[in-house]
PDB file of N, CA and C in Angstrom:
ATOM      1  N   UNK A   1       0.840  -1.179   0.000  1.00  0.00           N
ATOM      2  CA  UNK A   1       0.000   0.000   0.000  1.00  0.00           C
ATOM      3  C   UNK A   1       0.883   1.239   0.000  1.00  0.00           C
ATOM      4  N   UNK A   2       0.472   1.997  -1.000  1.00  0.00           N
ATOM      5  CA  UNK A   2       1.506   3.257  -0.914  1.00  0.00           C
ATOM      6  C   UNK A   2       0.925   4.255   0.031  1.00  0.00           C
ATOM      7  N   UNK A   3       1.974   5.333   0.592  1.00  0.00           N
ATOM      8  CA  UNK A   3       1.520   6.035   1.316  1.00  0.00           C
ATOM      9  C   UNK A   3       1.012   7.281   0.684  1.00  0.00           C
ATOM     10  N   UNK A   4       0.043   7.680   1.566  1.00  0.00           N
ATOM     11  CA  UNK A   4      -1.443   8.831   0.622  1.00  0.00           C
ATOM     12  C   UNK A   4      -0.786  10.392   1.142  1.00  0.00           C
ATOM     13  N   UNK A   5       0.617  11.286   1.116  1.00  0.00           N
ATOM     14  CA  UNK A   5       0.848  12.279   1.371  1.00  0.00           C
ATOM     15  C   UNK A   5       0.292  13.417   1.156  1.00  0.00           C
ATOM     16  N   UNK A   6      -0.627  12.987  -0.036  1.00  0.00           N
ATOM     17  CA  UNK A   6      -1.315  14.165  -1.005  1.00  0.00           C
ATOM     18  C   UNK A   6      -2.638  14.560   0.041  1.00  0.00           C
ATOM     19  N   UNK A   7      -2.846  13.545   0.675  1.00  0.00           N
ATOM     20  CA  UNK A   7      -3.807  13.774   1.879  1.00  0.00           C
ATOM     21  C   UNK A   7      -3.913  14.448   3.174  1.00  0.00           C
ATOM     22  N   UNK A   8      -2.497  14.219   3.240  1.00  0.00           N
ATOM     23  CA  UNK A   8      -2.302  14.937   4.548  1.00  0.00           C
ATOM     24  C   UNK A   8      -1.554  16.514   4.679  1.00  0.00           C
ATOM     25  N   UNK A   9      -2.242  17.341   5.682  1.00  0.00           N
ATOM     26  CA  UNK A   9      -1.810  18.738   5.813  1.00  0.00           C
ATOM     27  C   UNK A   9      -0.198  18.627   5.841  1.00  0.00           C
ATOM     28  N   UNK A  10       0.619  19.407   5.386  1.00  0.00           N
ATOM     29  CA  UNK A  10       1.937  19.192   5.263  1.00  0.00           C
ATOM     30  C   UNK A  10       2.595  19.938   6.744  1.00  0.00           C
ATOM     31  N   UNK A  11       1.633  21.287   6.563  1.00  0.00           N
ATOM     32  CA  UNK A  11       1.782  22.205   7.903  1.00  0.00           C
ATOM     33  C   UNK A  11       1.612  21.528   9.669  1.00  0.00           C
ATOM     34  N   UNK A  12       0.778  20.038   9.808  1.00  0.00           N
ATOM     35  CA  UNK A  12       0.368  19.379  10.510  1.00  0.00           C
ATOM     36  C   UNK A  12       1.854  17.975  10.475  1.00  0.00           C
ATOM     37  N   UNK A  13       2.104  18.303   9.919  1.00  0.00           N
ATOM     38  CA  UNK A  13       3.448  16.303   9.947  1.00  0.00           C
ATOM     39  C   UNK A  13       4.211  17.504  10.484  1.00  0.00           C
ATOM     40  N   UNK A  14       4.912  16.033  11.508  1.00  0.00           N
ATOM     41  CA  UNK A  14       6.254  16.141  12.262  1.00  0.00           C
ATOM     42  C   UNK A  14       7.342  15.760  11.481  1.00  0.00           C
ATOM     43  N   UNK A  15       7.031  14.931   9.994  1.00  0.00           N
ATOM     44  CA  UNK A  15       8.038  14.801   9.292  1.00  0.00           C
ATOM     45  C   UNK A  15       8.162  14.913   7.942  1.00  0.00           C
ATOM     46  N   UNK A  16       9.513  14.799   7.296  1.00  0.00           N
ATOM     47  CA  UNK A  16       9.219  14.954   5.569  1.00  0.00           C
ATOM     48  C   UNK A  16      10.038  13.847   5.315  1.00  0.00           C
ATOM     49  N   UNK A  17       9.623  13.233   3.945  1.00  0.00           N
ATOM     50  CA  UNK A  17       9.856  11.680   3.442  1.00  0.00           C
ATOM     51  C   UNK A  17      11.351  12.335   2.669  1.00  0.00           C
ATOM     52  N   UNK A  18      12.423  11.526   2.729  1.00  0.00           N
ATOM     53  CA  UNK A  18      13.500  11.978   2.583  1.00  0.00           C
ATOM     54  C   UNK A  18      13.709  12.678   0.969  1.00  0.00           C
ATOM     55  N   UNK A  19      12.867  12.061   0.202  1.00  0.00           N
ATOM     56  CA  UNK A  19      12.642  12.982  -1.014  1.00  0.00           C
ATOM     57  C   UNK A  19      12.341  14.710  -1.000  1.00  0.00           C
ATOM     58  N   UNK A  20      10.942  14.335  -0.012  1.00  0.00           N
ATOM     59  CA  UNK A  20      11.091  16.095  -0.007  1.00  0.00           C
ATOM     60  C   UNK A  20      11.389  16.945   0.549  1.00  0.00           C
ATOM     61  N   UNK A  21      12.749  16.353   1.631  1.00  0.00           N
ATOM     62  CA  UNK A  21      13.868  17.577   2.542  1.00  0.00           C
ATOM     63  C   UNK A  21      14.510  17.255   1.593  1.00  0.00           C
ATOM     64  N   UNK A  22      15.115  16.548   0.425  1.00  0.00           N
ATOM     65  CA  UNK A  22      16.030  17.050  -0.442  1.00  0.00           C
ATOM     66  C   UNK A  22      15.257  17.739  -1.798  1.00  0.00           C
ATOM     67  N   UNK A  23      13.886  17.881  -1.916  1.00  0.00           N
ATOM     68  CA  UNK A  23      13.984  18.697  -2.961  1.00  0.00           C
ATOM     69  C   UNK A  23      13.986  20.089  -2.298  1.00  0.00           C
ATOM     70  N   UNK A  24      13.866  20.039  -0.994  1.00  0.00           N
ATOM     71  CA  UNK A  24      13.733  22.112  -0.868  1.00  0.00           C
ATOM     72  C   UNK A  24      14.852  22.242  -0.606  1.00  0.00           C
ATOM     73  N   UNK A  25      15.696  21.168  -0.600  1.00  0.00           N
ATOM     74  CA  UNK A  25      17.416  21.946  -0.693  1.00  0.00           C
ATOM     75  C   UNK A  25      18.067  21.825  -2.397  1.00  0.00           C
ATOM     76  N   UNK A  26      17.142  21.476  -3.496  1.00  0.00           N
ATOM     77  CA  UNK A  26      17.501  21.276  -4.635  1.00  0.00           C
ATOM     78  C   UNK A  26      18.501  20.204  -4.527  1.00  0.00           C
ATOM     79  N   UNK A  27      17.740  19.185  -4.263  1.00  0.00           N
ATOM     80  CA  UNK A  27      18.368  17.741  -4.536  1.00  0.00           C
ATOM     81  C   UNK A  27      17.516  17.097  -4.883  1.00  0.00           C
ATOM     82  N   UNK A  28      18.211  15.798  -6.082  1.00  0.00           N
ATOM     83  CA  UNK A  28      17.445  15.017  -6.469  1.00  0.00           C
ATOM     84  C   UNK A  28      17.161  13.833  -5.738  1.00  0.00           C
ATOM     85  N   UNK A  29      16.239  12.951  -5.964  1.00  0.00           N
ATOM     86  CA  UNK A  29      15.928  11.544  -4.919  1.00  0.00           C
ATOM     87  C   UNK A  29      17.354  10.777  -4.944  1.00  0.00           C
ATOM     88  N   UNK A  30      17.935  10.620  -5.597  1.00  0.00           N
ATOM     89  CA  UNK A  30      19.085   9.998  -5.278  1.00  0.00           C
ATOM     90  C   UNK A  30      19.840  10.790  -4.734  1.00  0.00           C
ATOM     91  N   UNK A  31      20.416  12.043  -4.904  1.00  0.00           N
ATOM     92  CA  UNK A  31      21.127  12.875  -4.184  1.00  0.00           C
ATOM     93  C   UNK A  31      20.575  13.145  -2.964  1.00  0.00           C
ATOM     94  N   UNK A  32      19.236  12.939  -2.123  1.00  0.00           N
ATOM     95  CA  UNK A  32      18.643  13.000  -1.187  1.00  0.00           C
ATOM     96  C   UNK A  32      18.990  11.989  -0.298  1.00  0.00           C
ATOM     97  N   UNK A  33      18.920  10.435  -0.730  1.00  0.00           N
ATOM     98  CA  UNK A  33      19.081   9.487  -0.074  1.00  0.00           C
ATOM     99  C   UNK A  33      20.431   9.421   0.633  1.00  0.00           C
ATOM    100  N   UNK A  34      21.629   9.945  -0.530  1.00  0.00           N
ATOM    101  CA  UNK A  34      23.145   9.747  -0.166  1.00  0.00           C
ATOM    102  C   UNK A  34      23.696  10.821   0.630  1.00  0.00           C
ATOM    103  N   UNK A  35      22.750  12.073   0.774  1.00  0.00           N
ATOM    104  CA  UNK A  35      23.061  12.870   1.936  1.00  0.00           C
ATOM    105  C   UNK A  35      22.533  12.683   3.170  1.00  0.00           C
ATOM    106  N   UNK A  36      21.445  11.625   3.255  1.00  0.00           N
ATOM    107  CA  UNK A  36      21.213  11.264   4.559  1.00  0.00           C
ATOM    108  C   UNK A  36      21.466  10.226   5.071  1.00  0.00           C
ATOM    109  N   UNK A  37      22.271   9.332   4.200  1.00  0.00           N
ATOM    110  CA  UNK A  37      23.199   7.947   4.110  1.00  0.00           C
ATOM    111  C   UNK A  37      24.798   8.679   4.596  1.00  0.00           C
ATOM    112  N   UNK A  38      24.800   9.938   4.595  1.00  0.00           N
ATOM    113  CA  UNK A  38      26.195  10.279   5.068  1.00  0.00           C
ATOM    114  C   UNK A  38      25.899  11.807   6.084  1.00  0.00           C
ATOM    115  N   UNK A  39      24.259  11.598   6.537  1.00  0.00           N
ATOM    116  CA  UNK A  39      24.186  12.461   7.796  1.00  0.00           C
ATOM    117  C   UNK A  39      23.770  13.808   7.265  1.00  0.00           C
ATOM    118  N   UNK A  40      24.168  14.136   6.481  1.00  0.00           N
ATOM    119  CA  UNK A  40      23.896  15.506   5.968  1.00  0.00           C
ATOM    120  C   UNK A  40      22.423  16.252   6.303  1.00  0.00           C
ATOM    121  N   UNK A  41      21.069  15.295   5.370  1.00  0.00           N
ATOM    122  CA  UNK A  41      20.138  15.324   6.328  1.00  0.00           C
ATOM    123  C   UNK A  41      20.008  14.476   7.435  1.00  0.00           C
ATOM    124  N   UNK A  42      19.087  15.080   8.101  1.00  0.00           N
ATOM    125  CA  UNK A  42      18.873  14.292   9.622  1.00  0.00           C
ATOM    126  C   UNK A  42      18.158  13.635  10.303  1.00  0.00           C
ATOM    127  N   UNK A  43      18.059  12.188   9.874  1.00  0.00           N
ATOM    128  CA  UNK A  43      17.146  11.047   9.375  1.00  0.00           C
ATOM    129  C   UNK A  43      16.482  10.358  11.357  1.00  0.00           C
ATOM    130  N   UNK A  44      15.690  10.225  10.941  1.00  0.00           N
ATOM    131  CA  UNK A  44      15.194   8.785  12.375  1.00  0.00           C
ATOM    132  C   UNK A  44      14.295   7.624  11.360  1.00  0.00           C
ATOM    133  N   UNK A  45      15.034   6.591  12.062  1.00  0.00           N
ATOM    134  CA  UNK A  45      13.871   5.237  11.404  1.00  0.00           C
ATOM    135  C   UNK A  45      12.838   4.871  12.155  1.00  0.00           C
ATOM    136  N   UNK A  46      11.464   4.254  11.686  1.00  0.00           N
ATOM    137  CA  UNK A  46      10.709   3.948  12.127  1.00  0.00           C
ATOM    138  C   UNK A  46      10.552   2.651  11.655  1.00  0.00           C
ATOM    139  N   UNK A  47      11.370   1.412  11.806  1.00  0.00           N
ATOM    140  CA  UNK A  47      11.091  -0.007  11.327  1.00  0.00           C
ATOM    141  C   UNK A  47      11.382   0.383  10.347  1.00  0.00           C
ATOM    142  N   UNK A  48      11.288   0.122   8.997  1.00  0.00           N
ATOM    143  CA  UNK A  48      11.957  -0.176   7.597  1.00  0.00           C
ATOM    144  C   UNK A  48      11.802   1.295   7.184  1.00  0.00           C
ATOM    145  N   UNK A  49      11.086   2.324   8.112  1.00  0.00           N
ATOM    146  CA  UNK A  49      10.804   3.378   7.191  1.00  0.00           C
ATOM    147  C   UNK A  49      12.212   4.780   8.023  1.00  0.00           C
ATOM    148  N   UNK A  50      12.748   5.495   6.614  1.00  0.00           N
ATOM    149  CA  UNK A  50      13.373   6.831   6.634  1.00  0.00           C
ATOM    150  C   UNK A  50      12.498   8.011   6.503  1.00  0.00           C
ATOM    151  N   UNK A  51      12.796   8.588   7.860  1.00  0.00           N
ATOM    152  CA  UNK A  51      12.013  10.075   8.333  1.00  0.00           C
ATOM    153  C   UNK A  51      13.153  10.565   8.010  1.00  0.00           C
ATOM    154  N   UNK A  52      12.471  12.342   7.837  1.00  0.00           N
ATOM    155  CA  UNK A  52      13.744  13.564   8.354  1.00  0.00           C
ATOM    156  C   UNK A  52      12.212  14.316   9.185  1.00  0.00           C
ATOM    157  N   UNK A  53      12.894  14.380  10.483  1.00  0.00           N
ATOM    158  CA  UNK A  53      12.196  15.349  11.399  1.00  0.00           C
ATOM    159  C   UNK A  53      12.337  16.407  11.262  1.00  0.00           C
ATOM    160  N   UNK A  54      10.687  16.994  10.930  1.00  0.00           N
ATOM    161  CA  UNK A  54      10.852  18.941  10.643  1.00  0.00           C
ATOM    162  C   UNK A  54      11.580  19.576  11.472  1.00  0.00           C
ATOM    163  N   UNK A  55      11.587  19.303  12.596  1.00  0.00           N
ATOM    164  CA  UNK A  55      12.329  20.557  13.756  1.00  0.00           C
ATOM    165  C   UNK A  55      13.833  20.061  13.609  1.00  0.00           C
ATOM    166  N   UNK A  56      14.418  18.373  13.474  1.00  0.00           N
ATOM    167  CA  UNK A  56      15.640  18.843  13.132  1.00  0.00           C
ATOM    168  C   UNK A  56      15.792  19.763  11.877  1.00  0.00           C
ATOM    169  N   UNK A  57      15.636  19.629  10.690  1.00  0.00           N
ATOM    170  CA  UNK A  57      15.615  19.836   9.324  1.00  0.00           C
ATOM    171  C   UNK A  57      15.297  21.340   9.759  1.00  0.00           C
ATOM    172  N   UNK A  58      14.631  21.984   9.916  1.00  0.00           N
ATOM    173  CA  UNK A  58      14.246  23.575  10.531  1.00  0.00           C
ATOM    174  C   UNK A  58      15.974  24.302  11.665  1.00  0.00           C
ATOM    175  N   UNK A  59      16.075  23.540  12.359  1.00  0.00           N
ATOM    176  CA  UNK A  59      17.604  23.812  13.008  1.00  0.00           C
ATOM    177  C   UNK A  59      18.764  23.837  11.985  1.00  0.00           C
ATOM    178  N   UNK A  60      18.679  22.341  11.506  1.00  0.00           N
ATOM    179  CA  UNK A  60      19.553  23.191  10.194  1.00  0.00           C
ATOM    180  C   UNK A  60      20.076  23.715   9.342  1.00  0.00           C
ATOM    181  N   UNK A  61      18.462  23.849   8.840  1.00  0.00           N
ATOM    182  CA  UNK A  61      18.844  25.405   7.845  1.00  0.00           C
ATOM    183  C   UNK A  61      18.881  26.423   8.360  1.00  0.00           C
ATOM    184  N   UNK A  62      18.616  26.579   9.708  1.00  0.00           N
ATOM    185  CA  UNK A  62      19.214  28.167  10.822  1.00  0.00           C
ATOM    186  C   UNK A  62      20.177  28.283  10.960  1.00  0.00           C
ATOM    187  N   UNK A  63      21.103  26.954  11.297  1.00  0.00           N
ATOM    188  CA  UNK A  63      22.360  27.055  11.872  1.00  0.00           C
ATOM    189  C   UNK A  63      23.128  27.432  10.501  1.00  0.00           C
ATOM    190  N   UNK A  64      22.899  26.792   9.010  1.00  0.00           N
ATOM    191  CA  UNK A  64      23.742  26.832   7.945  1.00  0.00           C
ATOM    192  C   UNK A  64      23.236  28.548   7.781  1.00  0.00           C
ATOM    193  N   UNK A  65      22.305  29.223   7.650  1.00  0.00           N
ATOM    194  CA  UNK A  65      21.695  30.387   7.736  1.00  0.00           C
ATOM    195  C   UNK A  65      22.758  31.321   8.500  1.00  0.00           C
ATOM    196  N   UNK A  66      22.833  30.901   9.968  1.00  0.00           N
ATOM    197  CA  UNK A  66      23.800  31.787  10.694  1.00  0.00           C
ATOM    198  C   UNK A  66      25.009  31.866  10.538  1.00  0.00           C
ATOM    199  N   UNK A  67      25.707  30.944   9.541  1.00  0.00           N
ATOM    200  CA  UNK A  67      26.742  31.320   9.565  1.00  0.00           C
ATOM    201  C   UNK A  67      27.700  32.177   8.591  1.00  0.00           C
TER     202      UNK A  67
END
């Protein structure tokens, strides 16, 4: 069963599917996966599944921001 994202408020999730914290940094799905395969984004698993948590992902584009 695929998952129904188109359904859900985006403003309401605690998280984004690792595709789309790398497209708002202009990365592609493969370039997405291998930056969070080497930390870059900032992944938690849930059993077979890859999160990036908004509030990390929100910290660091502040911190890259501040500097």
């Amino acid at each position: 069963m695929r998952n129904k994202r188109q359904d859900i408020d985006p403003d309401k999730c605690l998280t984004y599917l690792v595709p789309e914290a790398g497209a708002m940094l202009g990365l592609t799905r493969n370039a997405s996966y291998a930056a969070a395969k080497r930390g870059d984004i900032p992944t938690i698993r849930i059993g077979k599944l890859l999160r990036v948590p908004k509030a990390a992902f929100d910290r660091l584009l502040a911190q890259a921001g501040a500097k």
